[in-house]
C-alpha atoms as a PDB file:
ATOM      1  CA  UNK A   1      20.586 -23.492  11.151  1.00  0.00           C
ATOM      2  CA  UNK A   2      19.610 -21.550   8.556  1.00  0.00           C
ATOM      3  CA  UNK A   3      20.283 -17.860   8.224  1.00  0.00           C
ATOM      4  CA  UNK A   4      17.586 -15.481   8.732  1.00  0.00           C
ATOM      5  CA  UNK A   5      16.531 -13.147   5.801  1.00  0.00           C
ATOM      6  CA  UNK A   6      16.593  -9.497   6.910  1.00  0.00           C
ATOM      7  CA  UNK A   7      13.443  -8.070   5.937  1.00  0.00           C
ATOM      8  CA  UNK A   8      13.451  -4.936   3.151  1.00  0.00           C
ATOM      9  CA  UNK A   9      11.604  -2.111   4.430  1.00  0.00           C
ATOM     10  CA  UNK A  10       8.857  -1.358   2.122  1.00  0.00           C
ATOM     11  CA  UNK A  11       5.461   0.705   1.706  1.00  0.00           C
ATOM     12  CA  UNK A  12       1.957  -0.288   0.518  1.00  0.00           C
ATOM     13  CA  UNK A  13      -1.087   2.433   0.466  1.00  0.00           C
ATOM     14  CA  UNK A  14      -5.009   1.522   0.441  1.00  0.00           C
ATOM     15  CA  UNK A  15      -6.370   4.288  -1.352  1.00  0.00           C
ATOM     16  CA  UNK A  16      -9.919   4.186  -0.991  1.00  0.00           C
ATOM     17  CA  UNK A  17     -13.016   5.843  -2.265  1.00  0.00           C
ATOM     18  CA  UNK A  18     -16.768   6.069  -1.197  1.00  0.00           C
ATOM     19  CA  UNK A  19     -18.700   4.282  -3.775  1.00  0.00           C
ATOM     20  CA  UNK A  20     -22.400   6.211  -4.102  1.00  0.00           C
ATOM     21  CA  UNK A  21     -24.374   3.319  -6.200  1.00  0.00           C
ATOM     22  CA  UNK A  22     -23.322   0.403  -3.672  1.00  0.00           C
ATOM     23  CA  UNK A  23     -23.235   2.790  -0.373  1.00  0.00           C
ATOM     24  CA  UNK A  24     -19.980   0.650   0.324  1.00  0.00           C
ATOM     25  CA  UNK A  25     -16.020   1.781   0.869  1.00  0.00           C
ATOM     26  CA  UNK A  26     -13.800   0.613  -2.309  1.00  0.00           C
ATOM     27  CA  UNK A  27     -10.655  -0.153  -2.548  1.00  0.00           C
ATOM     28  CA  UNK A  28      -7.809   0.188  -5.331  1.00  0.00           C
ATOM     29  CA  UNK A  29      -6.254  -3.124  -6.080  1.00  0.00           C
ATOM     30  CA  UNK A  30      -3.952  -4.887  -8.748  1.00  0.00           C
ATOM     31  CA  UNK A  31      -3.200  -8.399  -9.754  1.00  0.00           C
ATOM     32  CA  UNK A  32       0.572  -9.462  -9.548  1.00  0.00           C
ATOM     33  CA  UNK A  33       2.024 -10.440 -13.204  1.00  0.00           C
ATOM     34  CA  UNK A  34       2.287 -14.122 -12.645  1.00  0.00           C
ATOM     35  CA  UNK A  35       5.822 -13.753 -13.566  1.00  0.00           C
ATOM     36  CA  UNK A  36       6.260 -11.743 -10.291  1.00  0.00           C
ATOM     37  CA  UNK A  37       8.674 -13.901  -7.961  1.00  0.00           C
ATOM     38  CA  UNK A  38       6.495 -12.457  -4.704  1.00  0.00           C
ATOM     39  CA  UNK A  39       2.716 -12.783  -4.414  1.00  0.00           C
ATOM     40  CA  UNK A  40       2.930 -13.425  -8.097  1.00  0.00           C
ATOM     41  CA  UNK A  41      -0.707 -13.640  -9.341  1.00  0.00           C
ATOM     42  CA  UNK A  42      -2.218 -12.538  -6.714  1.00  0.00           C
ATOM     43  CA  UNK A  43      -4.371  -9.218  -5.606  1.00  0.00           C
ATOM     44  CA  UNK A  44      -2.603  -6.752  -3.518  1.00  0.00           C
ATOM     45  CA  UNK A  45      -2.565  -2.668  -2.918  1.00  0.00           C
ATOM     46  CA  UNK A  46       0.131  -0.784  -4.538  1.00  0.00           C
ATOM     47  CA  UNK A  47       2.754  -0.391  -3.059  1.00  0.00           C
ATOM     48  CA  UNK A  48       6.651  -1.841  -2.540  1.00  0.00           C
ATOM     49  CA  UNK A  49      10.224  -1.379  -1.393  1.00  0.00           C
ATOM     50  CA  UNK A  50      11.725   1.735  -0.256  1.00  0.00           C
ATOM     51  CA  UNK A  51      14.730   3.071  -2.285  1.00  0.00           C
ATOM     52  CA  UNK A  52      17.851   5.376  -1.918  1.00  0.00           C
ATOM     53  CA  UNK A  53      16.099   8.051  -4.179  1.00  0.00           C
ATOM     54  CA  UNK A  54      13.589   7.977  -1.270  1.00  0.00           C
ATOM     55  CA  UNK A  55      15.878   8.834   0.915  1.00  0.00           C
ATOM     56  CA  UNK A  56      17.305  11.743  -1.186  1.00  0.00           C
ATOM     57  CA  UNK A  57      14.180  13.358  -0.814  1.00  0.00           C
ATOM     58  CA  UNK A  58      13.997  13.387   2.513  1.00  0.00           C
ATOM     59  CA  UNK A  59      16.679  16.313   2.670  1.00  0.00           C
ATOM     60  CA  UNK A  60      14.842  18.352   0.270  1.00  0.00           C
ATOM     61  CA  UNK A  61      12.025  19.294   3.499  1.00  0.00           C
ATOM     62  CA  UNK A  62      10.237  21.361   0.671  1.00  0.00           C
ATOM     63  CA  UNK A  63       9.700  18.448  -1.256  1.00  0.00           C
ATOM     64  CA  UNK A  64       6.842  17.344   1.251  1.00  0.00           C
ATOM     65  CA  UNK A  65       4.067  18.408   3.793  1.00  0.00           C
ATOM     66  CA  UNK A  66       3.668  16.309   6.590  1.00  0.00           C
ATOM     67  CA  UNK A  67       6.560  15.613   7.742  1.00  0.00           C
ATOM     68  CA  UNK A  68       7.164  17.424  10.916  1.00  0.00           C
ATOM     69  CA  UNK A  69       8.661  15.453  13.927  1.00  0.00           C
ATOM     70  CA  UNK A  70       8.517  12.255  12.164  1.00  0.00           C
ATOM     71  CA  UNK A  71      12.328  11.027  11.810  1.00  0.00           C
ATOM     72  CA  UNK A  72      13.941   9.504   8.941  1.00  0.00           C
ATOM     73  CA  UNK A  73      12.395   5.909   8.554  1.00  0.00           C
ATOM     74  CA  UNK A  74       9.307   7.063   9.033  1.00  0.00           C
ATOM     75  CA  UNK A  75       9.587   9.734   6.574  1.00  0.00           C
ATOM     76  CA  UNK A  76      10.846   7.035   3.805  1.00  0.00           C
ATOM     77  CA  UNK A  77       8.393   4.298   4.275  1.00  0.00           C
ATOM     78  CA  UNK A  78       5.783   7.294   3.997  1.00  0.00           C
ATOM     79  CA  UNK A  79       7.711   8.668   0.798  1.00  0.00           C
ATOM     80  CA  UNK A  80       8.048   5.121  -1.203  1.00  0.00           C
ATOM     81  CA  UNK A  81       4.126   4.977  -0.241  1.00  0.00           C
ATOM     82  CA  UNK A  82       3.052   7.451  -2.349  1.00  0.00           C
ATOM     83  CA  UNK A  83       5.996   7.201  -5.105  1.00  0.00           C
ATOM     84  CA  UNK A  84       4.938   2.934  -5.440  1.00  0.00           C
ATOM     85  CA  UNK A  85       1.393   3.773  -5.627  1.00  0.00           C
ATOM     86  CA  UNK A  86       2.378   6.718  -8.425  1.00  0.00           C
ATOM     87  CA  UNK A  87       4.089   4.030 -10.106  1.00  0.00           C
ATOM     88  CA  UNK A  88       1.837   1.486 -10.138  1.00  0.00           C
ATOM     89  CA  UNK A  89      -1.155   3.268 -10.188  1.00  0.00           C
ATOM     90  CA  UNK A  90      -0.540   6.777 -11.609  1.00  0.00           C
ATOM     91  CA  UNK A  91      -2.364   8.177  -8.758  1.00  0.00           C
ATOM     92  CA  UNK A  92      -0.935  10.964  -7.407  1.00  0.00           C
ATOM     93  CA  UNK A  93      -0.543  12.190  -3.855  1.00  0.00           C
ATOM     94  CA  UNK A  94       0.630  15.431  -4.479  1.00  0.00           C
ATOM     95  CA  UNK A  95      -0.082  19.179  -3.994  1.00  0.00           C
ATOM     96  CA  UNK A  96       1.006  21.844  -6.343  1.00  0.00           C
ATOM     97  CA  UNK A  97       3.641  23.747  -4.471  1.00  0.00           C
ATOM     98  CA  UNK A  98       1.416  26.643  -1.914  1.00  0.00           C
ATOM     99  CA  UNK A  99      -1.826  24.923  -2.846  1.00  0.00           C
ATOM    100  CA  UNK A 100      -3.966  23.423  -0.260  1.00  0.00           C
ATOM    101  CA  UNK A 101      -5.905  20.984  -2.117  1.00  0.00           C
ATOM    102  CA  UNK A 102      -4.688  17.801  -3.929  1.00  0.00           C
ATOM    103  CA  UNK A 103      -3.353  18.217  -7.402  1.00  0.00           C
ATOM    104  CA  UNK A 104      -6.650  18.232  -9.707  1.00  0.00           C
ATOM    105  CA  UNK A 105      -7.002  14.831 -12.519  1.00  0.00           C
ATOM    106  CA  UNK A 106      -6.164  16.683 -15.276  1.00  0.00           C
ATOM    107  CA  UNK A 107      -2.699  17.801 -14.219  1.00  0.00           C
ATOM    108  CA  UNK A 108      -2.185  14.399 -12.705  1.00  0.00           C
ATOM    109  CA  UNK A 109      -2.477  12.401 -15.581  1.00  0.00           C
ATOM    110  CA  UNK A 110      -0.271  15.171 -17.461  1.00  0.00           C
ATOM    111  CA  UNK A 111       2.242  14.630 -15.311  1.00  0.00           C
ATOM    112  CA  UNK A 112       1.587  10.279 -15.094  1.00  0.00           C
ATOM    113  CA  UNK A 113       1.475  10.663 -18.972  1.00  0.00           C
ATOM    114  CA  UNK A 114       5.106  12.182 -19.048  1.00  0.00           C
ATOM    115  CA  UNK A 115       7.196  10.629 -16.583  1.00  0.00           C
ATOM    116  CA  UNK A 116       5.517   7.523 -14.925  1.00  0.00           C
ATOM    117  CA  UNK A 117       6.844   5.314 -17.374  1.00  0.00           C
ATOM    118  CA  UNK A 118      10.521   6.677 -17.050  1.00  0.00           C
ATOM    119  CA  UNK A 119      10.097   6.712 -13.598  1.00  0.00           C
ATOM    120  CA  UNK A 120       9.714   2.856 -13.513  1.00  0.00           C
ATOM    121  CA  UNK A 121      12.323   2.323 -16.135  1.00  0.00           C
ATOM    122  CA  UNK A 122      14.573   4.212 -13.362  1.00  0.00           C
ATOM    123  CA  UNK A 123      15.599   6.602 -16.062  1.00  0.00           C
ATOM    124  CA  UNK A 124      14.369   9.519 -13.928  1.00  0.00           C
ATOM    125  CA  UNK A 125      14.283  10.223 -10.557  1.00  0.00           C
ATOM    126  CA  UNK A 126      11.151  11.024  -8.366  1.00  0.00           C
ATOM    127  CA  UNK A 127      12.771  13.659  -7.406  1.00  0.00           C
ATOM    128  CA  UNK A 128      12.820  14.915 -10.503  1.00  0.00           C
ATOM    129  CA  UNK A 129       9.820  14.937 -11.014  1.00  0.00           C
ATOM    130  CA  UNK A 130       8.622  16.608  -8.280  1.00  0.00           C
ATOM    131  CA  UNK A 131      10.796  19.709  -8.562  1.00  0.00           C
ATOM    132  CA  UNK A 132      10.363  19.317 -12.770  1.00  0.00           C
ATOM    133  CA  UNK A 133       6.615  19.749 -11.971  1.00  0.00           C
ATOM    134  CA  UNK A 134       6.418  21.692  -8.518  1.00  0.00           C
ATOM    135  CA  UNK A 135       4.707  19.068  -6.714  1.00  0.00           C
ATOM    136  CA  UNK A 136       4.792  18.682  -3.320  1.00  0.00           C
ATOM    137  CA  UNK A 137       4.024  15.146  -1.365  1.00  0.00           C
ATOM    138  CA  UNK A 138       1.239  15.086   0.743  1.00  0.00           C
ATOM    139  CA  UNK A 139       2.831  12.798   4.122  1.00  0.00           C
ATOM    140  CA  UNK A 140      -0.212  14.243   5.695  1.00  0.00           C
ATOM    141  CA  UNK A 141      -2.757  12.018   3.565  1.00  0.00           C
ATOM    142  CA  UNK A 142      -1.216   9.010   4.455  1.00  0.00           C
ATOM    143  CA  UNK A 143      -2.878   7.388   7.919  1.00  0.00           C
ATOM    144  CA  UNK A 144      -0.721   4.450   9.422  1.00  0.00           C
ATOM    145  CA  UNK A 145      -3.011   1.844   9.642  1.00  0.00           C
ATOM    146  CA  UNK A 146      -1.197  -1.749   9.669  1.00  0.00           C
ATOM    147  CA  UNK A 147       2.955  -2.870  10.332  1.00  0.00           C
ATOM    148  CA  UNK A 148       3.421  -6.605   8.826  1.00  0.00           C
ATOM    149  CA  UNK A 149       7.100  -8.127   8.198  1.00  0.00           C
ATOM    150  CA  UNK A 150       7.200 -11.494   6.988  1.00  0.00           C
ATOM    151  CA  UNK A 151       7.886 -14.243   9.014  1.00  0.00           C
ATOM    152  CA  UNK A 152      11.224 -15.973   9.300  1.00  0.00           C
ATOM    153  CA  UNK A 153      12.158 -18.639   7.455  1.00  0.00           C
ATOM    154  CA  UNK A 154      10.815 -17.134   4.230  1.00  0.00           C
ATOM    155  CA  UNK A 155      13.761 -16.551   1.162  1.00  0.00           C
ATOM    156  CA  UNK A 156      12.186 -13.092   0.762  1.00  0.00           C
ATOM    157  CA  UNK A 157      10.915 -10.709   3.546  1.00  0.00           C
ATOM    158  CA  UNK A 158       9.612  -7.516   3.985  1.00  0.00           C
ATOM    159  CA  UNK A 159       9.147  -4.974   6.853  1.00  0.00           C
ATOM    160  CA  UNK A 160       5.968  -3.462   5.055  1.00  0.00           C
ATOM    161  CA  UNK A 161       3.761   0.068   6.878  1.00  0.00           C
ATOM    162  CA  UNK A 162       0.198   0.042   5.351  1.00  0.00           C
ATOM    163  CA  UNK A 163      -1.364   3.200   4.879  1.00  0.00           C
ATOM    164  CA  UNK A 164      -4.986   4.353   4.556  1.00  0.00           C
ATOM    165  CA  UNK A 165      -5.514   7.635   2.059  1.00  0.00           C
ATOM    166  CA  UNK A 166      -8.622   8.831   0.056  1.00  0.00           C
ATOM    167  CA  UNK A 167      -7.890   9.070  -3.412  1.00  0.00           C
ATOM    168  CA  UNK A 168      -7.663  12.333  -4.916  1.00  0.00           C
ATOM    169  CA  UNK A 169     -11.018  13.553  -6.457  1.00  0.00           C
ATOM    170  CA  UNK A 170     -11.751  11.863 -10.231  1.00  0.00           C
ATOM    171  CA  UNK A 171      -8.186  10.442 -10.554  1.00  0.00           C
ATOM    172  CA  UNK A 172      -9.299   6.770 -11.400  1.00  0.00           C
ATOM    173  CA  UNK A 173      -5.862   4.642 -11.597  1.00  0.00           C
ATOM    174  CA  UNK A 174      -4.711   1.661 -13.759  1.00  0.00           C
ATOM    175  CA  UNK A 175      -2.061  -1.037 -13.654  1.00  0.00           C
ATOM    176  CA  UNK A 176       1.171  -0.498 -14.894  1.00  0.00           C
ATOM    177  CA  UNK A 177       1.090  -3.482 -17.601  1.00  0.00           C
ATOM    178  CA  UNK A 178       4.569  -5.044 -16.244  1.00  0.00           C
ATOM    179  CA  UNK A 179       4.240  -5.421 -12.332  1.00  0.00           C
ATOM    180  CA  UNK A 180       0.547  -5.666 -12.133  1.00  0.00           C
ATOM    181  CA  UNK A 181      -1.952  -6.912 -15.610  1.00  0.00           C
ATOM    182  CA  UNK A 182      -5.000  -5.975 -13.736  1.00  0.00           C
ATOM    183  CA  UNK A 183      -6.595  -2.988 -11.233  1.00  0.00           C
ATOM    184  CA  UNK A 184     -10.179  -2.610 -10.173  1.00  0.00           C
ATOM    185  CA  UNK A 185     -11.665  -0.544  -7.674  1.00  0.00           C
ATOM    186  CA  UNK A 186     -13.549  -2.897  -5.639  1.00  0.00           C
ATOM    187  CA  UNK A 187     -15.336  -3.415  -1.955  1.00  0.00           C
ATOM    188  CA  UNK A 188     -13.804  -5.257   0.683  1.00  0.00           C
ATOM    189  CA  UNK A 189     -17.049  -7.766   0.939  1.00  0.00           C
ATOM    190  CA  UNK A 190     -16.209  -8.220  -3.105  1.00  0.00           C
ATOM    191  CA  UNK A 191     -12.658  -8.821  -2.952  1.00  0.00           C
ATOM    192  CA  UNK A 192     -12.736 -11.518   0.148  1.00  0.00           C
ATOM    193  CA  UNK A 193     -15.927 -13.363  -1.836  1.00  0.00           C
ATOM    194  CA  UNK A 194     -13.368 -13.385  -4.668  1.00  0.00           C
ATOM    195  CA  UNK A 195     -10.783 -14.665  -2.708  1.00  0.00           C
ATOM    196  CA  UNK A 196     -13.395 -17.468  -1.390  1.00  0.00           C
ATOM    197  CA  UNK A 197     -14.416 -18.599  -4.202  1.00  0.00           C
ATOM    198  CA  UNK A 198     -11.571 -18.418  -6.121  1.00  0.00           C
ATOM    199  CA  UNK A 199     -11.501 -15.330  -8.628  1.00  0.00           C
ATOM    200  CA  UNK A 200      -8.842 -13.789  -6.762  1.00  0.00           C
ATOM    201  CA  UNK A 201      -5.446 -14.995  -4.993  1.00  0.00           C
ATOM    202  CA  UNK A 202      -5.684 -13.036  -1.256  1.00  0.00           C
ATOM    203  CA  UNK A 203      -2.264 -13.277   0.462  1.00  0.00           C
ATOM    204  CA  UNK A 204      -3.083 -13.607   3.832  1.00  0.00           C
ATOM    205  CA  UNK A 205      -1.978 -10.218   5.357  1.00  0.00           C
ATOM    206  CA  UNK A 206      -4.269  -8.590   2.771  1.00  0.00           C
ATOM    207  CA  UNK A 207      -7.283 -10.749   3.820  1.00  0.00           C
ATOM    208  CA  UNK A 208      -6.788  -9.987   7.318  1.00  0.00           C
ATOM    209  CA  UNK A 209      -6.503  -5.876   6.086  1.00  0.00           C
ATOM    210  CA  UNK A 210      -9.780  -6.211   3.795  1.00  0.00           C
ATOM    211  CA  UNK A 211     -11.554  -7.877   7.170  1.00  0.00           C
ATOM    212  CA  UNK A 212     -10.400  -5.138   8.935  1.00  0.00           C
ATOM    213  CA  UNK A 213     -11.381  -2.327   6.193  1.00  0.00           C
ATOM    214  CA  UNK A 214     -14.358  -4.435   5.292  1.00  0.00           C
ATOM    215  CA  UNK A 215     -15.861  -3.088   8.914  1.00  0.00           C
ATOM    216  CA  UNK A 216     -16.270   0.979   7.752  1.00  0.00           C
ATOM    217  CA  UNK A 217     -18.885   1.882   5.281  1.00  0.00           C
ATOM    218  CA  UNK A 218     -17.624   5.087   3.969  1.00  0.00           C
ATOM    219  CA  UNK A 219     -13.928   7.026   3.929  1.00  0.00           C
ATOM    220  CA  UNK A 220     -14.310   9.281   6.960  1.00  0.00           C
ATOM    221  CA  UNK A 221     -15.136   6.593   9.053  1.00  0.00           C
ATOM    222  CA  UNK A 222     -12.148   4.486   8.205  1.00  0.00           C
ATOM    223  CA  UNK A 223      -9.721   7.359   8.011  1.00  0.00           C
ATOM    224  CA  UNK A 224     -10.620   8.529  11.438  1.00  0.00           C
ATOM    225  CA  UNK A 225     -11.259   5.122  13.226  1.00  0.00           C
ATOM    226  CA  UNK A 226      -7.348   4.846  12.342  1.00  0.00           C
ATOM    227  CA  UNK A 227      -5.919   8.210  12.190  1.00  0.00           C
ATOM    228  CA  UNK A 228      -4.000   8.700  15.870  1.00  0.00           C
ATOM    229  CA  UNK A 229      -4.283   4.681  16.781  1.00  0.00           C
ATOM    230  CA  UNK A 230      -1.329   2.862  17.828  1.00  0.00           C
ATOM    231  CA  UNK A 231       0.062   0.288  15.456  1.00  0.00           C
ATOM    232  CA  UNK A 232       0.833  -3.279  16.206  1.00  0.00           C
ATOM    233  CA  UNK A 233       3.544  -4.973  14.458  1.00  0.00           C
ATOM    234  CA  UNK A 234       2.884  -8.471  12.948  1.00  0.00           C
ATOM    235  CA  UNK A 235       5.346 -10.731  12.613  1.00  0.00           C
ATOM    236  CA  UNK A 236       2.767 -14.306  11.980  1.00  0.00           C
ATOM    237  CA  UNK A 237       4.471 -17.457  13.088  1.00  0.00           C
ATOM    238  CA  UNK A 238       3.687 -20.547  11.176  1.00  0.00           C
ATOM    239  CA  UNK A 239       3.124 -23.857  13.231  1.00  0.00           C
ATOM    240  CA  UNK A 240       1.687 -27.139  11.654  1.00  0.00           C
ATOM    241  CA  UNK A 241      -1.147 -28.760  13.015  1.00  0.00           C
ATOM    242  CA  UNK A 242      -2.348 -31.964  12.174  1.00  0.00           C
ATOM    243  CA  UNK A 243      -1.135 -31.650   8.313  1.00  0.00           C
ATOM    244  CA  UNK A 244      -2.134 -28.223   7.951  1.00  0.00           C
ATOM    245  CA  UNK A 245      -0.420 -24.799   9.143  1.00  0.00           C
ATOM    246  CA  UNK A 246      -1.292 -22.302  10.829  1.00  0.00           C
ATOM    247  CA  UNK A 247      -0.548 -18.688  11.783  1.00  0.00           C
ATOM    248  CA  UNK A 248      -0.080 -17.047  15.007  1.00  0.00           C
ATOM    249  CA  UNK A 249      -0.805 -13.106  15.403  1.00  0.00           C
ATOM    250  CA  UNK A 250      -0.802 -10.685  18.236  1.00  0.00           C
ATOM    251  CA  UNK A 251      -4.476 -10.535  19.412  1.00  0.00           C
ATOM    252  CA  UNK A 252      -3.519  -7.140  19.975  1.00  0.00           C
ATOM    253  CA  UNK A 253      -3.466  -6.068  16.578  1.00  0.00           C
ATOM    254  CA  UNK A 254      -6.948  -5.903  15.843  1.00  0.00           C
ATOM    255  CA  UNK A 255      -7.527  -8.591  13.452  1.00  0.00           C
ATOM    256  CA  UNK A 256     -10.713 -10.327  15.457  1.00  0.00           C
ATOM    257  CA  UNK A 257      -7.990 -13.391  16.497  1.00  0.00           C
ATOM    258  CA  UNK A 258      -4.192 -14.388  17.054  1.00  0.00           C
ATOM    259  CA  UNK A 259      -4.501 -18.267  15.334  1.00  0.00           C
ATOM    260  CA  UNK A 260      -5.782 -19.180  11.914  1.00  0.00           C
ATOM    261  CA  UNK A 261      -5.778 -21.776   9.412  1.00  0.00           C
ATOM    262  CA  UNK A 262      -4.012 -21.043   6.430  1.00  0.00           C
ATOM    263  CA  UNK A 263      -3.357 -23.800   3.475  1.00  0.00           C
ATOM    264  CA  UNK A 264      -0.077 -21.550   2.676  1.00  0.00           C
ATOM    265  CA  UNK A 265       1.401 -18.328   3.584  1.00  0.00           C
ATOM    266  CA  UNK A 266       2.248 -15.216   0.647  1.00  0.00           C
END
C-alpha cells in the first residue's frame, strides 16, 4: 500500500472588492505559470505554504493585531495568508504601527517596490520587513471562510484555510511574473463562465469557493455571512463511476451538494 502524503499546511486569501459599474463582488485572482508543478496553469487566489519565518513572527505579539486567544497554528496559517498574498500580489494587509486604518496605496507600493521582490528571492525576511517599515499585520481582516486538504493518494497535498478580506482602499495588485503570469480582478459569475467555456483552468476547490462567493453581491454581505460561522473541513474522496470520477464532500460544508462529477481533480 502506498504511503500517504502528509499534507503541508498552507494559506490562501480572497481579497475582494465591490465593483460600482457591474453592482457585482470581485475577486483577485492569478494564473499559475504553466511551469508550476501544482495547479500549474490554472486560476487560483493568492496564497501558499506556511514557513518557519511565519512562525518567528508569531513571538514578536507586536508584530500583529488580531491575534488574541487564537493559538499557534492558527496564528501561522493566518500569518502566511497575508505574507503569500503580499508576495504574490503586493497587496498589503498591514497597519502602520498605532494606526487604525489599513496602510494607505501609496506607502504600500513603497514598501512592495522595495522589498517584495527580495522577499520572494528569500533574501529578506518578512519579518524584516515589518519591523524595517513599522507595519503591523492585520489577523483581524482575515475571516475564515473555507478548510480544504487534498485528498489522499495525491503526490502533493495541502492542508489549505481560505480566508475572506476586503482589499485595502485603491491598492490594485499584480502578479508576481514567476509564480503567477496573469491577475485580474474579476466576478465570481465571470470567472466560473471562464472556467465553462474554457478561458480559464478552475481547480475544483476554487469552483466550489467562487459558487459559494458567487451568492453575495457586495463585501459586507460576504464578510459578515462568514465572519463567526463554523468551518467544515474538506477532505473530497474520489470514486469512479462508470469511466468517470467523482468527488465526495461533506454536505455539511455548504457547497449546495456532497457528490459531483469531475473529469480530474487539481
Amino acid at each position: 500500500m502506498a504511503e500517504v502524503v502528509a499534507p503541508r499546511p498552507a494559506s490562501t486569501i480572497l481579497l475582494l472588492r465591490d465593483s460600482a459599474e457591474r453592482k457585482e463582488i470581485e475577486v483577485f485572482m492569478m494564473v499559475r505559470h504553466y511551469e508550476i508543478d501544482f495547479n500549474s496553469g490554472a486560476l487560483v487566489f493568492p496564497g501558499g505554504s506556511v514557513d518557519k519565518g511565519d512562525k518567528e513572527i508569531i513571538a514578536r505579539p507586536e508584530l500583529y493585531s488580531g491575534g488574541e486567544g487564537l493559538d499557534e497554528a492558527t496564528l501561522s496559517f493566518r500569518i502566511a495568508a497575508i505574507r503569500e498574498t503580499f508576495e504574490e500580489s503586493g497587496i498589503l494587509l498591514a497597519r502602520p504601527k498605532g494606526a487604525t486604518a489599513l496602510v494607505d496605496a501609496k506607502r504600500a507600493s513603497k514598501i512592495e517596490a522595495a522589498h517584495r521582490a527580495d522577499l520572494c528571492d528569500s533574501k529578506i525576511s518578512f519579518l524584516q520587513v515589518l519591523t524595517d517599515n513599522g507595519m503591523v499585520l492585520a489577523l483581524d481582516e482575515l475571516v475564515p471562510y473555507a478548510h480544504w486538504i487534498t485528498p489522499e493518494g495525491m503526490p502533493k497535498r495541502f492542508d489549505t484555510w481560505f480566508f475572506l478580506a476586503a482589499a485595502p482602499p485603491e491598492q490594485v495588485g499584480a502578479h508576481d511574473g514567476r509564480e503567477s503570469t496573469d491577475s485580474i480582478w474579476v466576478s465570481p459569475r465571470e470567472a466560473l463562465e471562464g472556467g465553462e467555456s474554457g478561458r480559464f483552468k478552475l481547480p475544483f476547490p476554487t469552483t466550489r469557493n467562487l459558487i459559494k462567493l458567487g451568492k453575495q453581491a457586495v463585501v459586507k454581505a460576504a464578510l459578515d455571512d462568514s465572519r463567526g460561522k463554523s468551518v467544515v473541513t474538506v477532505t473530497p474522496v474520489m470514486t469512479r463511476n462508470n469511466g468517470g470520477r467523482q468527488l465526495r464532500i461533506p454536505l455539511e460544508a455548504g457547497y449546495d451538494g456532497d457528490v459531483f462529477e469531475v473529469g480530474s481533480v487539481g
